[in-house]
C-alpha atoms as a PDB file:
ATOM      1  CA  UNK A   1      32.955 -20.755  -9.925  1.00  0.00           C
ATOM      2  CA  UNK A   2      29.277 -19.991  -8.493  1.00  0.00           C
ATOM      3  CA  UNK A   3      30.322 -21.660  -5.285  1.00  0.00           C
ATOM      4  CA  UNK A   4      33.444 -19.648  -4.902  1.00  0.00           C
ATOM      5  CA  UNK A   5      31.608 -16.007  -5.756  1.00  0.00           C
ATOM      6  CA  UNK A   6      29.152 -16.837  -3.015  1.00  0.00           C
ATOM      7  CA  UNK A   7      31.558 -17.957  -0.488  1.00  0.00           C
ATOM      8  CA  UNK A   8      33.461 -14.524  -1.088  1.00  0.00           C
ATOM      9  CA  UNK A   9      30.139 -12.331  -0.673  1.00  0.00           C
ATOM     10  CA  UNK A  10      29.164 -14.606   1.948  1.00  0.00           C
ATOM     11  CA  UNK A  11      32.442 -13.662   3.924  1.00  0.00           C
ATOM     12  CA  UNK A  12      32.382  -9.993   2.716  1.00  0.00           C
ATOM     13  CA  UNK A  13      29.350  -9.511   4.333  1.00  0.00           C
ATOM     14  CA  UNK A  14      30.215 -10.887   7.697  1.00  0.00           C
ATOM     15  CA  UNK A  15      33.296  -9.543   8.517  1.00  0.00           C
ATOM     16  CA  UNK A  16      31.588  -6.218   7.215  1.00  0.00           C
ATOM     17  CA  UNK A  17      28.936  -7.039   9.480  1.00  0.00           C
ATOM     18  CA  UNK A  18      31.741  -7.980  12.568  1.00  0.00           C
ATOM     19  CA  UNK A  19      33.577  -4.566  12.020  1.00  0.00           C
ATOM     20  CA  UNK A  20      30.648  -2.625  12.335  1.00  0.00           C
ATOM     21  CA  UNK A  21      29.732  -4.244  15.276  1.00  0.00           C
ATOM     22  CA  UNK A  22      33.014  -3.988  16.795  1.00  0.00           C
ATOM     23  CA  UNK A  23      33.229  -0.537  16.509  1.00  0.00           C
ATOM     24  CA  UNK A  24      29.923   0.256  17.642  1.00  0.00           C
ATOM     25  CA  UNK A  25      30.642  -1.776  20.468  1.00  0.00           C
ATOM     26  CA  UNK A  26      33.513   0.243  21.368  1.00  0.00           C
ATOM     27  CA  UNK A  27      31.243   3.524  20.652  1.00  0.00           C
ATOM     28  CA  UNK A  28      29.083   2.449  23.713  1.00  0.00           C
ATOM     29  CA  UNK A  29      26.216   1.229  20.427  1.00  0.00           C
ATOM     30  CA  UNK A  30      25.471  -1.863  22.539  1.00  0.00           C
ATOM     31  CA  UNK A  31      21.693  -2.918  21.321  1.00  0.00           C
ATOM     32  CA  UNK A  32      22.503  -1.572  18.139  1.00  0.00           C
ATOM     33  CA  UNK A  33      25.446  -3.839  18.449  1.00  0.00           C
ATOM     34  CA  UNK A  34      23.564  -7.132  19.407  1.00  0.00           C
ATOM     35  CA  UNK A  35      20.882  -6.780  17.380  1.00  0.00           C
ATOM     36  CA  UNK A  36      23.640  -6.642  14.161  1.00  0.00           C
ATOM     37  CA  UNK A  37      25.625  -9.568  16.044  1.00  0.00           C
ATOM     38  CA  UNK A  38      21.971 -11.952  15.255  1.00  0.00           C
ATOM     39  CA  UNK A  39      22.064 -10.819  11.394  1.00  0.00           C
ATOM     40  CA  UNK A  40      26.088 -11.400  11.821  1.00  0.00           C
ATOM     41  CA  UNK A  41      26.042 -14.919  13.316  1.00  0.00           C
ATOM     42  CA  UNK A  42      23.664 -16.470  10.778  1.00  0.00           C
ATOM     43  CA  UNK A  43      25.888 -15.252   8.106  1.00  0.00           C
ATOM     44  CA  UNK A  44      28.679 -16.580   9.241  1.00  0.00           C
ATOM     45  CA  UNK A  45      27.225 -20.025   9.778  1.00  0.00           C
ATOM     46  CA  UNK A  46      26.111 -20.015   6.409  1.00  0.00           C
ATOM     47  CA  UNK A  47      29.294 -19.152   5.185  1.00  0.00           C
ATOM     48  CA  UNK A  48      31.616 -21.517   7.012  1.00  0.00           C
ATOM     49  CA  UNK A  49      28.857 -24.346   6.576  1.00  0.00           C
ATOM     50  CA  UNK A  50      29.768 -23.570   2.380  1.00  0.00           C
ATOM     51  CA  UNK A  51      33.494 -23.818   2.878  1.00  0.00           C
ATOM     52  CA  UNK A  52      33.552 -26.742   5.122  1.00  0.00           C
ATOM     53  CA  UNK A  53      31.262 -28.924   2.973  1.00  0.00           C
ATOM     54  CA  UNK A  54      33.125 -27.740   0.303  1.00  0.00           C
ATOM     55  CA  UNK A  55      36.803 -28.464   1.668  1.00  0.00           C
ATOM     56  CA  UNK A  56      38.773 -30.148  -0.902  1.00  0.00           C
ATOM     57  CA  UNK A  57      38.189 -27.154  -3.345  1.00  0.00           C
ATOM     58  CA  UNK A  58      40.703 -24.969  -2.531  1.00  0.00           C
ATOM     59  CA  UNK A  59      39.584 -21.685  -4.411  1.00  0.00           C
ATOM     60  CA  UNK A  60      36.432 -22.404  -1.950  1.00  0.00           C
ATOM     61  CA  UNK A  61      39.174 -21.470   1.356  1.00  0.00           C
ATOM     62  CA  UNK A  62      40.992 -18.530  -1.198  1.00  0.00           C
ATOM     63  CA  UNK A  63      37.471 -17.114  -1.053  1.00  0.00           C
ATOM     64  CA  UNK A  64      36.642 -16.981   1.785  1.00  0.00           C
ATOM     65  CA  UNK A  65      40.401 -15.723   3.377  1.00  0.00           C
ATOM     66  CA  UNK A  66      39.904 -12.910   0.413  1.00  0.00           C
ATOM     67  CA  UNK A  67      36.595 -12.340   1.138  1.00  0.00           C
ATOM     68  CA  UNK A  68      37.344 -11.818   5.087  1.00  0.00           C
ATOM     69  CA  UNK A  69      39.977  -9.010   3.978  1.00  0.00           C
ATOM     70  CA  UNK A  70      38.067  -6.957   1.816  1.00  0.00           C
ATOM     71  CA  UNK A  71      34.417  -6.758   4.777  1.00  0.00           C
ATOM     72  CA  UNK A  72      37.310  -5.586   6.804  1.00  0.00           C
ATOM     73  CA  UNK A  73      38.161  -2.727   4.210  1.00  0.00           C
ATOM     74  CA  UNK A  74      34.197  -2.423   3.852  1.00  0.00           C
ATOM     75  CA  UNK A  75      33.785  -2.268   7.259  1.00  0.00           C
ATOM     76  CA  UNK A  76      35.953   0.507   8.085  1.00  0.00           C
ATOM     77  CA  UNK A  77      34.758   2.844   5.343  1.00  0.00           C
ATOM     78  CA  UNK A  78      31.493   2.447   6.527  1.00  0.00           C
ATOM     79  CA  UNK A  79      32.634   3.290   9.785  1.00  0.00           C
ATOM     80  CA  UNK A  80      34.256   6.349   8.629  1.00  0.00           C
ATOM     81  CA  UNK A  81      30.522   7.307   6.805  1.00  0.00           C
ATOM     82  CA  UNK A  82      29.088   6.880  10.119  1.00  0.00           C
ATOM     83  CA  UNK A  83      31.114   9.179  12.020  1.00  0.00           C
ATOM     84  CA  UNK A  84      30.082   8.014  15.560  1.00  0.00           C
ATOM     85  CA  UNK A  85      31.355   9.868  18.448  1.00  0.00           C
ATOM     86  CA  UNK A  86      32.732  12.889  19.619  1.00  0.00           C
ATOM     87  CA  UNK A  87      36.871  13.662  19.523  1.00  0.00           C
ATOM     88  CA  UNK A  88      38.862  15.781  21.180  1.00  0.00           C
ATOM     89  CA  UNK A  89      41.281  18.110  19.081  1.00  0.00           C
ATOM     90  CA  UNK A  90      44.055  19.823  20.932  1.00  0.00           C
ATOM     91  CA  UNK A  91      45.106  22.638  19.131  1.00  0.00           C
ATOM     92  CA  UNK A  92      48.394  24.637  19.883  1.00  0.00           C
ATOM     93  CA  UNK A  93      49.140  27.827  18.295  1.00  0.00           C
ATOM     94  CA  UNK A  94      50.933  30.770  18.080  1.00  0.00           C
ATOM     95  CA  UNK A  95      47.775  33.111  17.693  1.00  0.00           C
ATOM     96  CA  UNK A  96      48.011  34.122  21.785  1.00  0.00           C
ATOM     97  CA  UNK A  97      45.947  37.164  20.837  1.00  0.00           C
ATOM     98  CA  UNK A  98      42.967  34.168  20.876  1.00  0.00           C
ATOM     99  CA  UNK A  99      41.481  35.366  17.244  1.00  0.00           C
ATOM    100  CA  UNK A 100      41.407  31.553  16.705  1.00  0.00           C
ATOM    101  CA  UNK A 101      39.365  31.128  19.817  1.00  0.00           C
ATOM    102  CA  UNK A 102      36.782  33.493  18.917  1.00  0.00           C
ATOM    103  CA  UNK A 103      36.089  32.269  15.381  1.00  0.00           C
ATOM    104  CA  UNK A 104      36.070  28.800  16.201  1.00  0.00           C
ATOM    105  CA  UNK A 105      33.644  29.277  18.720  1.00  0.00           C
ATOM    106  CA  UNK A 106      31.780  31.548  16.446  1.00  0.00           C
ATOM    107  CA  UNK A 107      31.558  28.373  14.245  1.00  0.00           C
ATOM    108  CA  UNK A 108      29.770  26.404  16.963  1.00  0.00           C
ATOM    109  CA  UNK A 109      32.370  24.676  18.737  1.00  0.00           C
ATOM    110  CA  UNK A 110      33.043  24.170  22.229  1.00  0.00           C
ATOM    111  CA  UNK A 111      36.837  25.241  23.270  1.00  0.00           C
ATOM    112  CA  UNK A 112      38.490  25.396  26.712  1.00  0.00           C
ATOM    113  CA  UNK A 113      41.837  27.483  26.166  1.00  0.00           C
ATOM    114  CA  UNK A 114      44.707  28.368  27.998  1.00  0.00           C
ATOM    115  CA  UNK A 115      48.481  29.965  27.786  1.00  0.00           C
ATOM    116  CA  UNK A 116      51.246  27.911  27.276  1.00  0.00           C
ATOM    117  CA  UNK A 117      54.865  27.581  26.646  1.00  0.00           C
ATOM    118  CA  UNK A 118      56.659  26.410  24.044  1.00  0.00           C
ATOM    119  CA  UNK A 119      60.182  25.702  22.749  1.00  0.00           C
ATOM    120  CA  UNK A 120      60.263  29.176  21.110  1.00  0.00           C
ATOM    121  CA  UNK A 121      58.264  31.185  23.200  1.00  0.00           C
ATOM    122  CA  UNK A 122      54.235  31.549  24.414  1.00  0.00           C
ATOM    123  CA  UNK A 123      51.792  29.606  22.477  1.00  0.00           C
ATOM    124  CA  UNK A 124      48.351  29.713  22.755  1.00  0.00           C
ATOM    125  CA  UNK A 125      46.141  25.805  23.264  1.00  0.00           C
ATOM    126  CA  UNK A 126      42.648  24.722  22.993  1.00  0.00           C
ATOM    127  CA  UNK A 127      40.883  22.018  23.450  1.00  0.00           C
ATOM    128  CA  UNK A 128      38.098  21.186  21.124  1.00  0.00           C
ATOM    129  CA  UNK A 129      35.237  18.834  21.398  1.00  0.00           C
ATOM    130  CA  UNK A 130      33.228  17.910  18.630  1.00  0.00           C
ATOM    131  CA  UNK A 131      31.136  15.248  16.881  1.00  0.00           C
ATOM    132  CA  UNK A 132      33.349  13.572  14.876  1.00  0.00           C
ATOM    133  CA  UNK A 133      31.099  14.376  11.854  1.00  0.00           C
ATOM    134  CA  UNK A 134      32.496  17.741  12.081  1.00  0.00           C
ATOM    135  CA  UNK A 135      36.283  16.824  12.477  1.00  0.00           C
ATOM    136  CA  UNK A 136      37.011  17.648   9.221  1.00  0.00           C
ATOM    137  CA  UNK A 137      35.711  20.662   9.102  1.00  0.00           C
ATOM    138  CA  UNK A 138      36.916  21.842  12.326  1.00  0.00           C
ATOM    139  CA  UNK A 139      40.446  20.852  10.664  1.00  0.00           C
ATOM    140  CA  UNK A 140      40.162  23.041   7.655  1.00  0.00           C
ATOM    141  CA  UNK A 141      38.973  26.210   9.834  1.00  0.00           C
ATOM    142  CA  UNK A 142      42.157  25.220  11.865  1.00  0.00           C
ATOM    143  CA  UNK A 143      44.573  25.543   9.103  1.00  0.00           C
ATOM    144  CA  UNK A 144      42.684  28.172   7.509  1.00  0.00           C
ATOM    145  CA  UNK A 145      43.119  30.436  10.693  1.00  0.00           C
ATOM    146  CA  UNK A 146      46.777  29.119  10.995  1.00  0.00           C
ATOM    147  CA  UNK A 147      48.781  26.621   8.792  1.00  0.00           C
ATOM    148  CA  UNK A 148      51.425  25.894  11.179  1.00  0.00           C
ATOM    149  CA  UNK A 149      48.815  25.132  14.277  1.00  0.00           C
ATOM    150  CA  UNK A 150      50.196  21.904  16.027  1.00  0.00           C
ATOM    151  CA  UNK A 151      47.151  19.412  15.864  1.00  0.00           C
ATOM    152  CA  UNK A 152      46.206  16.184  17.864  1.00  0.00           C
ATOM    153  CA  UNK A 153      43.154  14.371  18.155  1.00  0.00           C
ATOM    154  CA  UNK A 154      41.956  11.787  20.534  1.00  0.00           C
ATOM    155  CA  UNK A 155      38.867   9.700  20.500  1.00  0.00           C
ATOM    156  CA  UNK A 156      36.037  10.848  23.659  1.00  0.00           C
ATOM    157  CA  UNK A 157      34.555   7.775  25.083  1.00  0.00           C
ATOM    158  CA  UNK A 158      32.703   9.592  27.812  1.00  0.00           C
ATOM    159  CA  UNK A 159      31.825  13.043  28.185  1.00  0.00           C
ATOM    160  CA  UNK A 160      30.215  14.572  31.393  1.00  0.00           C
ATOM    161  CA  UNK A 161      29.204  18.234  32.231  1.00  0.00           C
ATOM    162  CA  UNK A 162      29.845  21.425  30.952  1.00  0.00           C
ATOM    163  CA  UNK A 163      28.898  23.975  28.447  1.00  0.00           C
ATOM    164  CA  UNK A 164      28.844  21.867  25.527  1.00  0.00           C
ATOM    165  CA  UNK A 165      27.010  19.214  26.671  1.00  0.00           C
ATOM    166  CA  UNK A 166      24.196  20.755  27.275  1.00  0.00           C
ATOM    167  CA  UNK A 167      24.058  22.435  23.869  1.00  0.00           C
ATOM    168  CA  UNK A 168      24.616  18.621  22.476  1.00  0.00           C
ATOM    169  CA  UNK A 169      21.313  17.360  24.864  1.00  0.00           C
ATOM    170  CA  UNK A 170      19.473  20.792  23.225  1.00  0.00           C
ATOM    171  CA  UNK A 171      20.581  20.390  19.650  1.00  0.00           C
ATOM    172  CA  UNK A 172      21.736  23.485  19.407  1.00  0.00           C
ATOM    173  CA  UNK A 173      24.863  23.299  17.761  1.00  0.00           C
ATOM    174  CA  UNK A 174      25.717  23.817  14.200  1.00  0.00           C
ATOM    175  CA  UNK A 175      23.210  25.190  13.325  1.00  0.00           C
END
């Protein structure tokens, strides 16, 4: 029973280790990456070294499949904690007097805006870039200014120019 509990932390912490990786990977992270991918490796060696010596016990491989799915789980709700990034919200609203606008940017966020057209009439929509630390909140001022706002976000790999950016490179924002 030892054997098997160690296997399954073993393997926890791995693919916890993995996911992180992979996702800061993805973020751009890539030293932060590498240096976790060392700590990652030996664990996994470890832990496959267990099971494989330990073959003909097959709790030992239950483990360790079990073990994989739940660093997975671990991994991505430590990626959520993280919050890495920026997003991009698109934001499309009836409010084409722009009261939304103002208040949002009043909160601190950048917004490019513009009329549009919709099925039933003009619509106002923004575009919103924000750490994704702040997503959440930016949603909730969303609703709170209007309930029915038509909402998409998209993840920002690269960002370049503009007014926000430089507030980002000053540390100016949200404060």
């Amino acid at each position: 029973m030892k054997m098997v509990l160690i296997i399954f932390a073993i393997n926890v912490i791995y693919v916890t280790f993995y996911t992180v990786r992979l996702i800061l990977t993805m973020k751009g992270y890539r030293w932060v990456a590498a240096g976790l991918s060392v700590i990652e490796i030996v664990i996994y060696v470890v832990g496959l070294g267990l099971v494989l010596d330990n073959l003909n016990q097959i709790q030992n491989l239950v483990a360790y499949a079990i073990g994989y799915g739940t660093g997975v789980i671990i991994g991505s709700i430590i990626e959520e904690k993280l919050a890495l990034g920026y997003v991009m919200v698109n934001v499309i609203t009836e409010d084409i007097e722009r009261k939304m606008v103002r208040v949002i940017r009043e909160n601190g966020y950048g917004i490019t805006d513009w009329e549009a057209n919709g099925r039933d009439g003009s619509r106002h929509a923004m575009q919103i870039l924000t750490p994704k630390k702040y997503e959440l909140k930016l949603y909730m001022l969303i609703k709170e200014l209007d309930p029915k706002a038509f909402i998409i976000t998209y993840e920002a790999r690269n960002i370049h120019g503009g007014f926000w950016v430089k507030q980002v490179r000053r540390g100016k924002l949200f404060r």
